[in-house]
C-alpha atoms as a PDB file:
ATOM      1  CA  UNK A   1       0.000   0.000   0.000  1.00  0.00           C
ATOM      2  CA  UNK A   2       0.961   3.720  -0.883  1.00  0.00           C
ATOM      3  CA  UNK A   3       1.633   6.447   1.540  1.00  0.00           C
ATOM      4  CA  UNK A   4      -0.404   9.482   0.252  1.00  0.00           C
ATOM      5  CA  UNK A   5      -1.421  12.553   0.947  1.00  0.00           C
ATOM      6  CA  UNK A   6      -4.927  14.443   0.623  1.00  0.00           C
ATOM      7  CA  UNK A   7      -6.792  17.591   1.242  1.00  0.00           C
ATOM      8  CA  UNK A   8      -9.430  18.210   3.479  1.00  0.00           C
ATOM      9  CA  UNK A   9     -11.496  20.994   4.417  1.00  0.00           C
ATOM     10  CA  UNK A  10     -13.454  21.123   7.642  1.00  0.00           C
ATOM     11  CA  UNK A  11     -16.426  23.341   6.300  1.00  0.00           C
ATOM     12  CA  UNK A  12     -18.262  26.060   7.978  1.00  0.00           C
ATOM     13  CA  UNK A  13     -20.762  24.748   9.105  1.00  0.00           C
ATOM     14  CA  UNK A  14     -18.943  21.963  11.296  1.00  0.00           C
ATOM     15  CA  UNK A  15     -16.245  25.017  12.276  1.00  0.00           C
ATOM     16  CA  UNK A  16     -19.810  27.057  13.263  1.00  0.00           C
ATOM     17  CA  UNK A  17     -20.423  23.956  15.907  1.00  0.00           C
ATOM     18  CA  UNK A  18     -17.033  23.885  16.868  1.00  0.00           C
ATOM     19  CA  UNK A  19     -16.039  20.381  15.904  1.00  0.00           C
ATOM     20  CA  UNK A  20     -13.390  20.534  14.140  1.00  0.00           C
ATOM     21  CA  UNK A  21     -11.675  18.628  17.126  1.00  0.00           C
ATOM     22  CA  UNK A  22     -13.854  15.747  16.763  1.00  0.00           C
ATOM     23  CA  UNK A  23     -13.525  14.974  13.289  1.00  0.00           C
ATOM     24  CA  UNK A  24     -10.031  15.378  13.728  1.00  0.00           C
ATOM     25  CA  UNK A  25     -10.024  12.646  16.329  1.00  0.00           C
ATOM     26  CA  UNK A  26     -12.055  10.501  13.633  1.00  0.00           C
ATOM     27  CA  UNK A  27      -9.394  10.861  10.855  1.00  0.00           C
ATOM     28  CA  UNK A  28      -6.508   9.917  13.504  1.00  0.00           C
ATOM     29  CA  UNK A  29      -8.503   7.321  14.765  1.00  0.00           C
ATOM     30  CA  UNK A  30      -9.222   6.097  11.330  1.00  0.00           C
ATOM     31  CA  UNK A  31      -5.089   6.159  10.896  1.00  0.00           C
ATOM     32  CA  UNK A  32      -4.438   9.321   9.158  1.00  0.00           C
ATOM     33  CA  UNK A  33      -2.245  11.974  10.251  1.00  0.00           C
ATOM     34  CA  UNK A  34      -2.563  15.467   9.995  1.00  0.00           C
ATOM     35  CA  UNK A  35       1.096  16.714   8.589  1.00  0.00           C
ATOM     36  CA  UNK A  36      -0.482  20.452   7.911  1.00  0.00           C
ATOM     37  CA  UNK A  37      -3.773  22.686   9.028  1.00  0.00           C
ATOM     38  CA  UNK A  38      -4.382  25.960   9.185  1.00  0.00           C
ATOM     39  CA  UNK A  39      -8.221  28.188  10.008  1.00  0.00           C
ATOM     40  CA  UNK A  40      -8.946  30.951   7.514  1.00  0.00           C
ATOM     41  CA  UNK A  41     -11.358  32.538   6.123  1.00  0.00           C
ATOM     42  CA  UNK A  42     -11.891  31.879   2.636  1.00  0.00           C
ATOM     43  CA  UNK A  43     -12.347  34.870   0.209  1.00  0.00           C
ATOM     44  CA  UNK A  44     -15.003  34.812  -2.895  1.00  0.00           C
ATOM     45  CA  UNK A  45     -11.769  34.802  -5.549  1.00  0.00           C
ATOM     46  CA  UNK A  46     -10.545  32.018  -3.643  1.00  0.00           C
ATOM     47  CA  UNK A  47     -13.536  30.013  -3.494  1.00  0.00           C
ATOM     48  CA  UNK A  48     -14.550  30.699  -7.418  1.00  0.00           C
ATOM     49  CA  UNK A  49     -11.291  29.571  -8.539  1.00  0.00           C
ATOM     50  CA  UNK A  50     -10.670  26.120  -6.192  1.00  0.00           C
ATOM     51  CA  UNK A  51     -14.295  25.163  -6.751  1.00  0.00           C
ATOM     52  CA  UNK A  52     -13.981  26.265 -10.677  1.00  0.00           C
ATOM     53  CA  UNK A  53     -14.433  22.594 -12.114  1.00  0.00           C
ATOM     54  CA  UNK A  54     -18.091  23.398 -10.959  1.00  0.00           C
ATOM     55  CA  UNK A  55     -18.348  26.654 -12.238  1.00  0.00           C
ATOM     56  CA  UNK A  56     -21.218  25.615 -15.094  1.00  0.00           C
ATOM     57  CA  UNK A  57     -23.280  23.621 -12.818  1.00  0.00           C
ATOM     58  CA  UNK A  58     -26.520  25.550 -11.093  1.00  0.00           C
ATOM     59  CA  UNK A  59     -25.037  25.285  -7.202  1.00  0.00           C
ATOM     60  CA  UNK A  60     -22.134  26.605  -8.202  1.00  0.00           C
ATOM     61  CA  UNK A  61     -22.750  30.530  -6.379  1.00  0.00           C
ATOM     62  CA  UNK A  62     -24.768  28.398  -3.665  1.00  0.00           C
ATOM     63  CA  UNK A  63     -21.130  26.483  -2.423  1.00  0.00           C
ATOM     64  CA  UNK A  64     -19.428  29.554  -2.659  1.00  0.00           C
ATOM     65  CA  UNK A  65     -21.821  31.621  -1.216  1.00  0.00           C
ATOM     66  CA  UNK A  66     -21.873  28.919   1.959  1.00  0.00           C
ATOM     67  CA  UNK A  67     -17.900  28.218   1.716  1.00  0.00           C
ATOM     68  CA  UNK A  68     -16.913  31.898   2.519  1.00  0.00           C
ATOM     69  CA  UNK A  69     -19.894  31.780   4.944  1.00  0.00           C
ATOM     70  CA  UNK A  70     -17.246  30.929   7.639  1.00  0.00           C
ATOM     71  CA  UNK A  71     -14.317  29.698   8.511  1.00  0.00           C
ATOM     72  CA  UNK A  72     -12.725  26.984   7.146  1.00  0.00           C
ATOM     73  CA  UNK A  73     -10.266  24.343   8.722  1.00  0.00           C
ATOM     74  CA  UNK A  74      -7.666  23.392   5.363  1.00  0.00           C
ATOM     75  CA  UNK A  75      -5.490  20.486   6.194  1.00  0.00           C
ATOM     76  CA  UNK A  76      -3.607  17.675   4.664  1.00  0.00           C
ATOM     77  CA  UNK A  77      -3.970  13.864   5.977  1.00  0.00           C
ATOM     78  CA  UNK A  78      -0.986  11.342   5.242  1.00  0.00           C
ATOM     79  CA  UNK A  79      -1.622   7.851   5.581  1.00  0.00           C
ATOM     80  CA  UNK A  80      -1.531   4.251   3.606  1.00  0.00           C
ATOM     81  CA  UNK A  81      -3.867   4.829   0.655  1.00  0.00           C
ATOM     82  CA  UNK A  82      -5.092   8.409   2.494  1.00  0.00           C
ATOM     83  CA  UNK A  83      -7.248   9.640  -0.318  1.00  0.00           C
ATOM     84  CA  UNK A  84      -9.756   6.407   0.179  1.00  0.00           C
ATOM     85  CA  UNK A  85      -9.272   6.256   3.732  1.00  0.00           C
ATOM     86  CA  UNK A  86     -10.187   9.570   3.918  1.00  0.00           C
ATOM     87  CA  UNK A  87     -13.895   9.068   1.786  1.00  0.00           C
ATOM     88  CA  UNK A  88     -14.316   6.163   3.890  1.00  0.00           C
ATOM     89  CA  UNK A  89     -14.382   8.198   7.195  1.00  0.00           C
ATOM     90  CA  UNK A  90     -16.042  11.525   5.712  1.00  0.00           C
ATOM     91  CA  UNK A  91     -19.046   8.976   4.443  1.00  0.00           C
ATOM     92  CA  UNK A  92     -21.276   9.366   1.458  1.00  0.00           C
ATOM     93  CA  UNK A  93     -21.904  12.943   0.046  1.00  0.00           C
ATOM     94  CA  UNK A  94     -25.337  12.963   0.982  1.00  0.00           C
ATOM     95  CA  UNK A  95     -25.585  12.231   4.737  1.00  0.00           C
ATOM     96  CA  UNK A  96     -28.956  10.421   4.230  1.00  0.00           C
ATOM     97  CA  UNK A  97     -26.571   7.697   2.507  1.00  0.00           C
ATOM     98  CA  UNK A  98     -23.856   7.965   5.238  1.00  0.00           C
ATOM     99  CA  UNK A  99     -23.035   5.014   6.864  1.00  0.00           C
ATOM    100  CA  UNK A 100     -22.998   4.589  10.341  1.00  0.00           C
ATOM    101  CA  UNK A 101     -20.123   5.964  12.256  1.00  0.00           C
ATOM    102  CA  UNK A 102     -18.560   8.293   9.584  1.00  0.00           C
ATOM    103  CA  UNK A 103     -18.190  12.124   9.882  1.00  0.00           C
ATOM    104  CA  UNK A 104     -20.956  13.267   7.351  1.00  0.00           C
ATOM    105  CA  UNK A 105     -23.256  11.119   8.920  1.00  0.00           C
ATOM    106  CA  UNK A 106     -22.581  12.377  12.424  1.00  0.00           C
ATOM    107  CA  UNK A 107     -22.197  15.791  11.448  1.00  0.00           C
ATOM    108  CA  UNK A 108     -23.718  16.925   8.564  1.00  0.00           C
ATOM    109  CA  UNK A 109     -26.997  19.036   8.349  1.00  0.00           C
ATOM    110  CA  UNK A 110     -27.205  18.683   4.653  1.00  0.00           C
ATOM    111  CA  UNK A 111     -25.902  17.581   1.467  1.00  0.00           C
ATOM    112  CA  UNK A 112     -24.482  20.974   0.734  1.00  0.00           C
ATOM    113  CA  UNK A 113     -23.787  21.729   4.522  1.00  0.00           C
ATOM    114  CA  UNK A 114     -22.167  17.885   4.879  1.00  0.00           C
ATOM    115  CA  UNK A 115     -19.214  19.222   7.110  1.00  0.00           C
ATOM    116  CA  UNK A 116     -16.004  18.332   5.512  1.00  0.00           C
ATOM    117  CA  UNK A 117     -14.115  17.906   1.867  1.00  0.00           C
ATOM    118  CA  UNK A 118     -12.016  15.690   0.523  1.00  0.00           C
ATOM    119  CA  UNK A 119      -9.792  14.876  -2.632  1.00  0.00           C
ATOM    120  CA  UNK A 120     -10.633  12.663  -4.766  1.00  0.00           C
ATOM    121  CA  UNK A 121      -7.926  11.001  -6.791  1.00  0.00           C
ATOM    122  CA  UNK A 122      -4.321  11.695  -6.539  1.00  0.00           C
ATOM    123  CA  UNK A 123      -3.938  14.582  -9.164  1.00  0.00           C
ATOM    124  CA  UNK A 124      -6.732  16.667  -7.496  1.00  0.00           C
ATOM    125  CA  UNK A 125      -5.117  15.808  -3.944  1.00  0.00           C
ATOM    126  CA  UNK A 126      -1.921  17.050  -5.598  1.00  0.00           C
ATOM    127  CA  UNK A 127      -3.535  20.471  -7.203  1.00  0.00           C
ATOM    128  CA  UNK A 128      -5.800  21.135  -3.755  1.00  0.00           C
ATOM    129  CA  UNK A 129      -2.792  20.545  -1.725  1.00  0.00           C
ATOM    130  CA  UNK A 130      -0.799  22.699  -3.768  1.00  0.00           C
ATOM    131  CA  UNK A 131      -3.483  25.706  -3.822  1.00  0.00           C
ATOM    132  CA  UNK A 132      -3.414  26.384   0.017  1.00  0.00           C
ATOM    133  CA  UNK A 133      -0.138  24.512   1.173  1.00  0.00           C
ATOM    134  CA  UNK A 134       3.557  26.077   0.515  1.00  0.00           C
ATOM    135  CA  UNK A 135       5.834  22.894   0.491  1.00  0.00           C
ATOM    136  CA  UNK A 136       7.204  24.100   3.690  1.00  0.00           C
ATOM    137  CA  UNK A 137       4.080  24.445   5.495  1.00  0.00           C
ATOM    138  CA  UNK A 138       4.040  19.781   5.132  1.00  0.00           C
ATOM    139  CA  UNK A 139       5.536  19.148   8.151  1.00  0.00           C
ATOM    140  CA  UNK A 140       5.021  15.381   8.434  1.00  0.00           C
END
């Protein structure tokens, strides 16, 4: 099995509840580690151009609109296949789908306001981790 590394985003609304503490615990406990993080607050520009693959699809202004709503927790996981582990714990998109036990089912309030993001293949963990992460800042 491969080491990787992935993005994730603890979104506002789980940052609003303050739990950004308990779904950490979830992806160490689930055998990630957390080699960078960092809270900020994401500006429109920024959210436009990371989310710009959906840029031509109708909920596109609604998940910017929500992910500048807040805080956001950015971070990067490292662990044996870390980009599946990590979908694994965050659970289906849609926390009606969830299984038991996972972050998005736990946490979510709704499909759009499901908590946390994640990469999803190794070239978008690579891009994502490059957008918000200096080299430097991957202490791991």
């Amino acid at each position: 099995m491969a080491v990787e590394r992935t993005l994730s985003i603890i979104k506002p609304d789980a940052t609003r509840r303050n739990l950004t503490g308990k779904i950490n615990a979830k992806f160490e406990d689930g055998g990630l580690r957390i080699v960078a993080q960092k809270r900020v607050q994401l500006s429109q520009a920024q959210a436009e151009q990371f989310y710009g693959v959906h840029r031509e699809r109708p909920f596109f202004n609604d998940l910017v609109s929500f992910m500048i709503s807040g805080p956001v927790v950015l971070q990067v996981l490292e662990g044996e296949n870390a980009i599946a582990r990590n979908r694994e714990i965050m659970g289906a998109t849609n926390p009606a789908n969830a299984a038991e036990g996972t972050i998005r089912k736990e946490f979510a309030e709704s499909i759009e306001a499901n908590s946390v993001h994640g990469s999803d293949a190794p070239e978008t963990a690579a891009q994502e981790i490059a957008f918000f992460f200096a080299g430097i800042e991957l202490v791991g």
